[in-house]
N, C-alpha and C. Protein backbone atom coordinates (compact mmCIF):
# COMPACT_ATOMS: atom_id res chain seq x y z
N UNK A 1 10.81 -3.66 7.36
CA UNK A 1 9.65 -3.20 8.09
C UNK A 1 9.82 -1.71 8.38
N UNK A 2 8.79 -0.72 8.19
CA UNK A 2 9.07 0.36 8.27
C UNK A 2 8.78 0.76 9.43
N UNK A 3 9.14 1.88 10.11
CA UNK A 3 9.47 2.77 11.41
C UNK A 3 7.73 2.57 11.74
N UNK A 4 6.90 3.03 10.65
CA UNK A 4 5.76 3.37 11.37
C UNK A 4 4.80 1.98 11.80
N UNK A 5 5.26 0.85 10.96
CA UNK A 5 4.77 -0.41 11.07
C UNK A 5 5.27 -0.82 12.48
N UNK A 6 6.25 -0.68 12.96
CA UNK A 6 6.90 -0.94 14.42
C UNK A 6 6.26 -0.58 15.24
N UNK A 7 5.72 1.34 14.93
CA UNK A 7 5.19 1.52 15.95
C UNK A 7 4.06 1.41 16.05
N UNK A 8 3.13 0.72 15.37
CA UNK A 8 1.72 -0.18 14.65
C UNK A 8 1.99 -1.17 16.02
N UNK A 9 2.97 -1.89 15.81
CA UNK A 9 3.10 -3.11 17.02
C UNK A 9 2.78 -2.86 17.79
N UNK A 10 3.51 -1.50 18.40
CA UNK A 10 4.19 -1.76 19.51
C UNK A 10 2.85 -1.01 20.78
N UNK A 11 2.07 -0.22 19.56
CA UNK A 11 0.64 0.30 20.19
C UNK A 11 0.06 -1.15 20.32
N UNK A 12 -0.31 -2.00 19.70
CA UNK A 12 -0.71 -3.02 20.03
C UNK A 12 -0.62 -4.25 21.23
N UNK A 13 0.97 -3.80 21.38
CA UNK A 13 1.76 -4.87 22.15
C UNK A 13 0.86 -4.37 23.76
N UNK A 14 1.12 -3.15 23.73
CA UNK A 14 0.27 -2.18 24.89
C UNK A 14 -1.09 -2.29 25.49
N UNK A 15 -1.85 -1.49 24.14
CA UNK A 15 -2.91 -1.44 24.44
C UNK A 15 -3.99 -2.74 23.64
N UNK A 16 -3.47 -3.87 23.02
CA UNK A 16 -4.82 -4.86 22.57
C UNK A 16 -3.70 -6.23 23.67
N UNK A 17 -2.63 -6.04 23.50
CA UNK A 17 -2.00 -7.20 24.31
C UNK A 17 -1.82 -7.66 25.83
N UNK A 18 -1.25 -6.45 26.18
CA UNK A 18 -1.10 -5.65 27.69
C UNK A 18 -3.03 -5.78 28.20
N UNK A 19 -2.57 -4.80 27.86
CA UNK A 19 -4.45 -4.13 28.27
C UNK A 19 -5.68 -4.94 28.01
N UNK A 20 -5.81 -5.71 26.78
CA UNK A 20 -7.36 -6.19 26.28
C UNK A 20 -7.12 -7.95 26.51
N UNK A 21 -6.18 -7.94 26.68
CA UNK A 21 -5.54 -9.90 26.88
C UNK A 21 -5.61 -10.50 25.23
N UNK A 22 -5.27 -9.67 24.11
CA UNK A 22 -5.73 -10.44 23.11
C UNK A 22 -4.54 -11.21 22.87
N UNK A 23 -4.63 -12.84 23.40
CA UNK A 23 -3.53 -13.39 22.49
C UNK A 23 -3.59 -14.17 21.35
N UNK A 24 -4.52 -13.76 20.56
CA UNK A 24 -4.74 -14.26 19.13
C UNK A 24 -3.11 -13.70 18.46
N UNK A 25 -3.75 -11.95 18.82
CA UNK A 25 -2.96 -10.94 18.63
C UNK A 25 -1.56 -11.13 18.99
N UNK A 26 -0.73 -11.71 20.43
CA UNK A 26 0.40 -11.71 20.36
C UNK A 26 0.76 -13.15 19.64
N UNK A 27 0.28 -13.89 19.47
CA UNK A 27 1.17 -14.99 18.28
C UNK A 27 1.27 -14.46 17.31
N UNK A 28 0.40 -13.31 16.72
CA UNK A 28 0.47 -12.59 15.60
C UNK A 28 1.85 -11.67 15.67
N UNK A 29 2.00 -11.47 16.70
CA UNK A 29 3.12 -10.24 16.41
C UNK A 29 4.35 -10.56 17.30
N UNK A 30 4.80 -11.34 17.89
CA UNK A 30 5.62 -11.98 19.18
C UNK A 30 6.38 -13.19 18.42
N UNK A 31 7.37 -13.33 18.18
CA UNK A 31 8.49 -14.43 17.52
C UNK A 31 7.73 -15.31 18.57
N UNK A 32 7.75 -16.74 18.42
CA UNK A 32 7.86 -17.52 19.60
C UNK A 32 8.80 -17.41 20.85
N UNK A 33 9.91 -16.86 20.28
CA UNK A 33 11.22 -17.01 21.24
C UNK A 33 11.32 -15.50 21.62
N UNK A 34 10.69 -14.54 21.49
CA UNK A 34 9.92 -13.73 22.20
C UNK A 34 10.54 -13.49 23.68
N UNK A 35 11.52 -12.55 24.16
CA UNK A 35 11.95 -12.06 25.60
C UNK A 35 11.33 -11.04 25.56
N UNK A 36 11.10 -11.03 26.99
CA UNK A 36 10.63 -10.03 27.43
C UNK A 36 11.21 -9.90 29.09
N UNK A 37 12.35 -9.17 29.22
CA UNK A 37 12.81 -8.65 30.57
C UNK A 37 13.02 -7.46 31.03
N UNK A 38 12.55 -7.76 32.69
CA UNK A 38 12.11 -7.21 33.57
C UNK A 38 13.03 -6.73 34.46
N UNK A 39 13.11 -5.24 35.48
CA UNK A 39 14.44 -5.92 36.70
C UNK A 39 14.27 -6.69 37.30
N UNK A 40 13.65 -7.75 37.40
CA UNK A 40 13.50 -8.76 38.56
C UNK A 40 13.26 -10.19 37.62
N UNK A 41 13.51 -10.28 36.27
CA UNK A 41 13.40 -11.71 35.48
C UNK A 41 12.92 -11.13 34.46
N UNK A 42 13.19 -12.44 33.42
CA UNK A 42 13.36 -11.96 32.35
C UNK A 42 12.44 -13.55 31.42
N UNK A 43 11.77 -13.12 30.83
CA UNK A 43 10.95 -14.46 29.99
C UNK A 43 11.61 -14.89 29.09
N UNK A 44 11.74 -16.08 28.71
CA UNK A 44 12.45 -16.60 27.44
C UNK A 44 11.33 -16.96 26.74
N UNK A 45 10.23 -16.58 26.36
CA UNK A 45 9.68 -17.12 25.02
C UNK A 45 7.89 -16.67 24.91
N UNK A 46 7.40 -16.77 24.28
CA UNK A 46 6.09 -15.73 24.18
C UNK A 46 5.37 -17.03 24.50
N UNK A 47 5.11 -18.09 24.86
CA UNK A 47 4.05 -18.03 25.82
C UNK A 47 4.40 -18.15 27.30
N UNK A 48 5.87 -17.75 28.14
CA UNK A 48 6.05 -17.43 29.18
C UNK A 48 5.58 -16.02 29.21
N UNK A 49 5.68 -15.01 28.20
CA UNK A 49 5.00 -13.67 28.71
C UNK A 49 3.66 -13.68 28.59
N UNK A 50 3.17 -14.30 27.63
CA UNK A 50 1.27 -14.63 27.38
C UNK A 50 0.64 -15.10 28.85
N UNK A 51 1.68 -15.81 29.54
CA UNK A 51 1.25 -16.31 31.29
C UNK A 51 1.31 -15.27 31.77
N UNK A 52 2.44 -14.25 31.54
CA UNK A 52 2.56 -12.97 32.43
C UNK A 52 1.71 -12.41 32.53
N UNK A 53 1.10 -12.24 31.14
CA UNK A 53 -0.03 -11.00 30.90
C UNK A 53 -1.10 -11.92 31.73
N UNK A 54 -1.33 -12.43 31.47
CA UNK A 54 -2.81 -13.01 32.26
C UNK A 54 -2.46 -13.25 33.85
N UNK A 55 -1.81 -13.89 33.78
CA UNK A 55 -1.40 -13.40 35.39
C UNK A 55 -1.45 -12.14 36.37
N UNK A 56 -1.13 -11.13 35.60
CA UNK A 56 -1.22 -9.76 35.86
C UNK A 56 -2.44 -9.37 36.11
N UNK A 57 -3.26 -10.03 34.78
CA UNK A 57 -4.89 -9.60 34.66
C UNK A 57 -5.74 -9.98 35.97
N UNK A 58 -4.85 -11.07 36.70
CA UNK A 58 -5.68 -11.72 37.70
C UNK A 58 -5.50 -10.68 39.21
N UNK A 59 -4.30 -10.53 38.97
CA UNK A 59 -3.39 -9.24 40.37
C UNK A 59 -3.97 -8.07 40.27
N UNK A 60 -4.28 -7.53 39.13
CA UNK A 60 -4.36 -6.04 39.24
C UNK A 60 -5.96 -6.08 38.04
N UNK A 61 -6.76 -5.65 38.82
CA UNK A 61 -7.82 -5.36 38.65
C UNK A 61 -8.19 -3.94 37.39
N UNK A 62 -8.71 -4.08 36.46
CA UNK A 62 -8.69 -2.76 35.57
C UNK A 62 -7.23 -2.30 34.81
N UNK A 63 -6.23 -3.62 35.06
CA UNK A 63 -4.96 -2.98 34.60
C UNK A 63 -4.99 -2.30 33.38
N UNK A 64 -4.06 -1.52 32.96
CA UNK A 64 -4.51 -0.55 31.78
C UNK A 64 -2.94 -0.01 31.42
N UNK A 65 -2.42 -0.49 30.19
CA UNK A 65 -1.29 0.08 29.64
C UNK A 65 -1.44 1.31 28.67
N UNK A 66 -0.72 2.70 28.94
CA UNK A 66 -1.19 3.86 27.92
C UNK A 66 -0.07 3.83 27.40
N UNK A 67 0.01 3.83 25.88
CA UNK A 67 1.40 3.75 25.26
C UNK A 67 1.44 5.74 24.94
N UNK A 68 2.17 6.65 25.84
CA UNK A 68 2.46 7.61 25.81
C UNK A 68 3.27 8.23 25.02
N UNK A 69 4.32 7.68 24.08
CA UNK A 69 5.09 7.90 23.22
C UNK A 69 6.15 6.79 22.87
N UNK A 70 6.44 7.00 21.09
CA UNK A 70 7.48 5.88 20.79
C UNK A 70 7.85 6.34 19.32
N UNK A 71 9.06 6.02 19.59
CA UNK A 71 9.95 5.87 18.23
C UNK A 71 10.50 4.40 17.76
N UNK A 72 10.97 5.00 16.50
CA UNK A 72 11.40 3.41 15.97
C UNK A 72 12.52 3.87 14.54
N UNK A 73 13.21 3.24 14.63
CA UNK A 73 13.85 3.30 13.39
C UNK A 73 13.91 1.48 12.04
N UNK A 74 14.65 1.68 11.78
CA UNK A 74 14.74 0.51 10.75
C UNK A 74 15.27 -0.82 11.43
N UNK A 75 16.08 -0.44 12.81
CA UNK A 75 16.62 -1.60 13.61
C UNK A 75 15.28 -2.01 14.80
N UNK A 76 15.20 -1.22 15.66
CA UNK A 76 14.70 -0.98 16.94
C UNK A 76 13.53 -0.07 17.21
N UNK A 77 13.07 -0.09 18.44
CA UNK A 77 12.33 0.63 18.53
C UNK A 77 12.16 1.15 20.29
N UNK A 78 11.71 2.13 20.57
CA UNK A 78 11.51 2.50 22.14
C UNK A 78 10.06 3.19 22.49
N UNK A 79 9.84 2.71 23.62
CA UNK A 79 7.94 3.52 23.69
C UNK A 79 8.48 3.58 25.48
N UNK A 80 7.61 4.77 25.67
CA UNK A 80 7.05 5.60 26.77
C UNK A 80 5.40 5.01 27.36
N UNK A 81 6.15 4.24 28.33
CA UNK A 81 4.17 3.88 28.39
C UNK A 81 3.58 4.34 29.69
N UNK A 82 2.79 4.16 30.85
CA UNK A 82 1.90 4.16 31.81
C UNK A 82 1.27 3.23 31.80
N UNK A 83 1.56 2.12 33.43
CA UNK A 83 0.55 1.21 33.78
C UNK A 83 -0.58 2.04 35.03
N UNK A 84 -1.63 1.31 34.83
CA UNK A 84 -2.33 1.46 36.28
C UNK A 84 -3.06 0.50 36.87
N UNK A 85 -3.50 0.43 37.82
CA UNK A 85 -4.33 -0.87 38.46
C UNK A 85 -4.67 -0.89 39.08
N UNK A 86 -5.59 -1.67 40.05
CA UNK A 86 -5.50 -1.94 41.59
C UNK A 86 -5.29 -3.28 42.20
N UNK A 87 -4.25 -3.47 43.10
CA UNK A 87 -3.96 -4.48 43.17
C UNK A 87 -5.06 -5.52 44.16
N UNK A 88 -5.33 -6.43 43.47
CA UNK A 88 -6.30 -7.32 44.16
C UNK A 88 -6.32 -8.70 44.39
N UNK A 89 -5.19 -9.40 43.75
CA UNK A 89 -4.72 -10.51 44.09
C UNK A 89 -3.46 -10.67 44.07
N UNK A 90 -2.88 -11.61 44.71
CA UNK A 90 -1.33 -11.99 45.32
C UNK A 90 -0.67 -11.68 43.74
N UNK A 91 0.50 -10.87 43.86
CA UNK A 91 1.28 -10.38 43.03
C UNK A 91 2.66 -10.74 43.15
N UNK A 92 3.65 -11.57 42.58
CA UNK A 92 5.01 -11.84 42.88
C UNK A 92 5.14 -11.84 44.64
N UNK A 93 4.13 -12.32 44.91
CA UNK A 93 4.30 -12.88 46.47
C UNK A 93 3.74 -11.83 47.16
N UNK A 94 3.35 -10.78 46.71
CA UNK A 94 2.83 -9.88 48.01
C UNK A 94 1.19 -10.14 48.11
N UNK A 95 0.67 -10.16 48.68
CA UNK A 95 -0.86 -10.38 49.06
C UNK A 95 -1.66 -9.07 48.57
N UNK A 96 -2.75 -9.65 48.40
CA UNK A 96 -3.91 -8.12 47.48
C UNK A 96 -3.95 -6.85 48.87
N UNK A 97 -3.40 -5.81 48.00
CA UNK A 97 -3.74 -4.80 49.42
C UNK A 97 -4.67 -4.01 48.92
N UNK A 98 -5.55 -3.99 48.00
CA UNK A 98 -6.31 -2.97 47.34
C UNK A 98 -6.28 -1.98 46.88
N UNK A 99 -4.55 -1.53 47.16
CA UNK A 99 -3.96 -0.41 46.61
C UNK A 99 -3.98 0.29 44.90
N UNK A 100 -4.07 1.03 44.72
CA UNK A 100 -4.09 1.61 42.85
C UNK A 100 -2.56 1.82 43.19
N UNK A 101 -2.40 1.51 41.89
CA UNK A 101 -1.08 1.74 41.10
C UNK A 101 -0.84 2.33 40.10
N UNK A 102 0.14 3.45 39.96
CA UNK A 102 0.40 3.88 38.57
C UNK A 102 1.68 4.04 38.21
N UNK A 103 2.41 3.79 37.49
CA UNK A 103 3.92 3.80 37.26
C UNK A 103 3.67 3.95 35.40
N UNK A 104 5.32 4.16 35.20
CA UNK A 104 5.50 4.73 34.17
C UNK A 104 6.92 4.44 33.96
N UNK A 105 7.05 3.96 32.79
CA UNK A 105 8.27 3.29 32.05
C UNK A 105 8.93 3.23 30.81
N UNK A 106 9.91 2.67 30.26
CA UNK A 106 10.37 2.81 29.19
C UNK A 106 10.59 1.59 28.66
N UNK A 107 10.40 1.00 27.61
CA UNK A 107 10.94 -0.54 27.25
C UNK A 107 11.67 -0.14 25.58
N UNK A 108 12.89 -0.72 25.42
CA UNK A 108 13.47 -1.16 24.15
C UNK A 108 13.06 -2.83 23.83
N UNK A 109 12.23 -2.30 22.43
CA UNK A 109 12.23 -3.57 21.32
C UNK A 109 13.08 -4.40 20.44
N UNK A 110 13.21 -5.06 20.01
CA UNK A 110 13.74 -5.33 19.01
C UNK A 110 13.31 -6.27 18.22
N UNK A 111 13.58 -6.03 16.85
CA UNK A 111 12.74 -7.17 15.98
C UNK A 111 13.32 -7.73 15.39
N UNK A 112 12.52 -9.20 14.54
CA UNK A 112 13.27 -10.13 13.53
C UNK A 112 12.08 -10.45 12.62
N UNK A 113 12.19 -10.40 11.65
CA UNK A 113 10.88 -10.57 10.44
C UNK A 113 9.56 -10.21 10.92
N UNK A 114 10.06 -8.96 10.60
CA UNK A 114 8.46 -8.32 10.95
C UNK A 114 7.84 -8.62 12.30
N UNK A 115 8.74 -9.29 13.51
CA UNK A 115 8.08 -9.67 15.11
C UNK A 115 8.93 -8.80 16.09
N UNK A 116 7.71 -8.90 16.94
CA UNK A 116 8.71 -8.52 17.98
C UNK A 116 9.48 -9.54 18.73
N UNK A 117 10.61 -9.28 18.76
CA UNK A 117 11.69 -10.18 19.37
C UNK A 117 12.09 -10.21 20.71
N UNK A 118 12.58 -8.62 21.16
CA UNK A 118 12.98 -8.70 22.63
C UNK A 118 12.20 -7.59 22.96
N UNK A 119 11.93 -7.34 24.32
CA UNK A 119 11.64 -6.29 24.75
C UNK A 119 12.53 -6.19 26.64
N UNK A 120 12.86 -5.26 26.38
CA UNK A 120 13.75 -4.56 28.04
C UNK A 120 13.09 -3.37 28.34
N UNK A 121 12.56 -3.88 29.50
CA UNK A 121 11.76 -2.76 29.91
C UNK A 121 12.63 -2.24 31.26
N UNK A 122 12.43 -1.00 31.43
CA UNK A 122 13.20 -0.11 32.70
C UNK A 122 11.55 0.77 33.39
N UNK A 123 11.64 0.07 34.68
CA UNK A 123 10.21 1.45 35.26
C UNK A 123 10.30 1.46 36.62
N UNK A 124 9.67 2.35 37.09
CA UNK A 124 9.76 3.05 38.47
C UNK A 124 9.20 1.77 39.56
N UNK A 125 10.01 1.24 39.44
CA UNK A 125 9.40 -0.02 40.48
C UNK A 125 9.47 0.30 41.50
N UNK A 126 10.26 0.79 42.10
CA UNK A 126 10.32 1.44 43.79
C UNK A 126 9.22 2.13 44.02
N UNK A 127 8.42 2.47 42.91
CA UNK A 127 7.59 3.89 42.97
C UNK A 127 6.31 2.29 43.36
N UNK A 128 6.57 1.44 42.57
CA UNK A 128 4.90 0.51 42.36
C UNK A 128 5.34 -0.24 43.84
N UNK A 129 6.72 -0.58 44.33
CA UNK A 129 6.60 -1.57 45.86
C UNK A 129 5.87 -0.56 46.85
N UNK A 130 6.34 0.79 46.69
CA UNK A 130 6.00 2.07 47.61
C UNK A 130 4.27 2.32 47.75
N UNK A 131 3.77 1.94 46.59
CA UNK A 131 2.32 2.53 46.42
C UNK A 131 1.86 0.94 47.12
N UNK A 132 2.49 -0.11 46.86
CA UNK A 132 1.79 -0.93 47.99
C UNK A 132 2.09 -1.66 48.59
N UNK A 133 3.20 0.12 49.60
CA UNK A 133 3.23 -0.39 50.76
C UNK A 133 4.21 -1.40 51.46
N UNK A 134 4.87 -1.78 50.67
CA UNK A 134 6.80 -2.71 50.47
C UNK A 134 7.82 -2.16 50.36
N UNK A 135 8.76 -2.42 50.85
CA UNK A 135 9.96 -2.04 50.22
C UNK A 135 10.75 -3.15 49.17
N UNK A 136 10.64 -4.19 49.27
CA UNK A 136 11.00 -5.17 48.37
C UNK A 136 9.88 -6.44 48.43
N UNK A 137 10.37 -6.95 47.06
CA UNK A 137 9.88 -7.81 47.06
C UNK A 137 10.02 -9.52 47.98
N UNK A 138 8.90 -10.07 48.49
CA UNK A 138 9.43 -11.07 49.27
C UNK A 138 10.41 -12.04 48.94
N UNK A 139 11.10 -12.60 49.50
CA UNK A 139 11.84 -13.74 49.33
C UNK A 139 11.47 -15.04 48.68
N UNK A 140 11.39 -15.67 47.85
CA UNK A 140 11.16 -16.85 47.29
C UNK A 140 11.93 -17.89 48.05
């Protein structure tokens, strides 16, 4: 799979997956067994993140992933993105405060036949508890 086909995905993974809810689109491009981790948990399999994404869609109102930059080589791949939102329904336990959100992050990919396989994402989470208004997340 070539560098630029990766980063074909990985705009996708963002902005038609993230952003537009298409999950026609992530069975298309997401191994089944598909991770995707977070600092706070980590998914084992693409339709635990397909819940994520829609879940999200329900919390944050207008959410919107900008894939800002990415590379890729023949193994891997890395993208620069921007979320934004406003939060409007209960989110990992915190209640809708109506707050906008914008943060900005980094995630490493990795693939297996032409899918995406893992993704580790690293982002300013202190920056997203701060904008609404937390310092941590509640207790389960």
């Amino acid at each position: 799979m070539s560098a630029a086909a990766k980063r074909e995905i990985i705009r996708q993974f963002f902005e038609d997956i993230w952003t537009d809810q298409n999950m026609e689109l992530a069975d298309e491009v997401l191994d089944p067994d598909f991770s995707f981790a977070l600092p706070f948990v980590t998914l084992e399999n693409r339709d635990a993140f397909k819940q994520l994404v829609l879940h999200n869609h329900v919390a944050w109102q207008d959410l919107t992933y900008t894939l800002l930059d990415s590379v890729a080589d023949e193994e891997k791949a890395a993208a620069y993105w921007r979320s934004s939102g406003t939060h409007v329904n209960t989110w990992n336990g915190i209640e809708a405060t109506g707050n906008k959100m914008s943060i900005e992050g980094i995630t490493f990919f990795n693939f297996s036949n032409g899918k995406l396989l893992q993704a580790h994402v690293q982002n300013d989470f202190t920056k997203l508890l701060h904008q609404l208004g937390v310092s941590e997340l509640p207790k389960r």
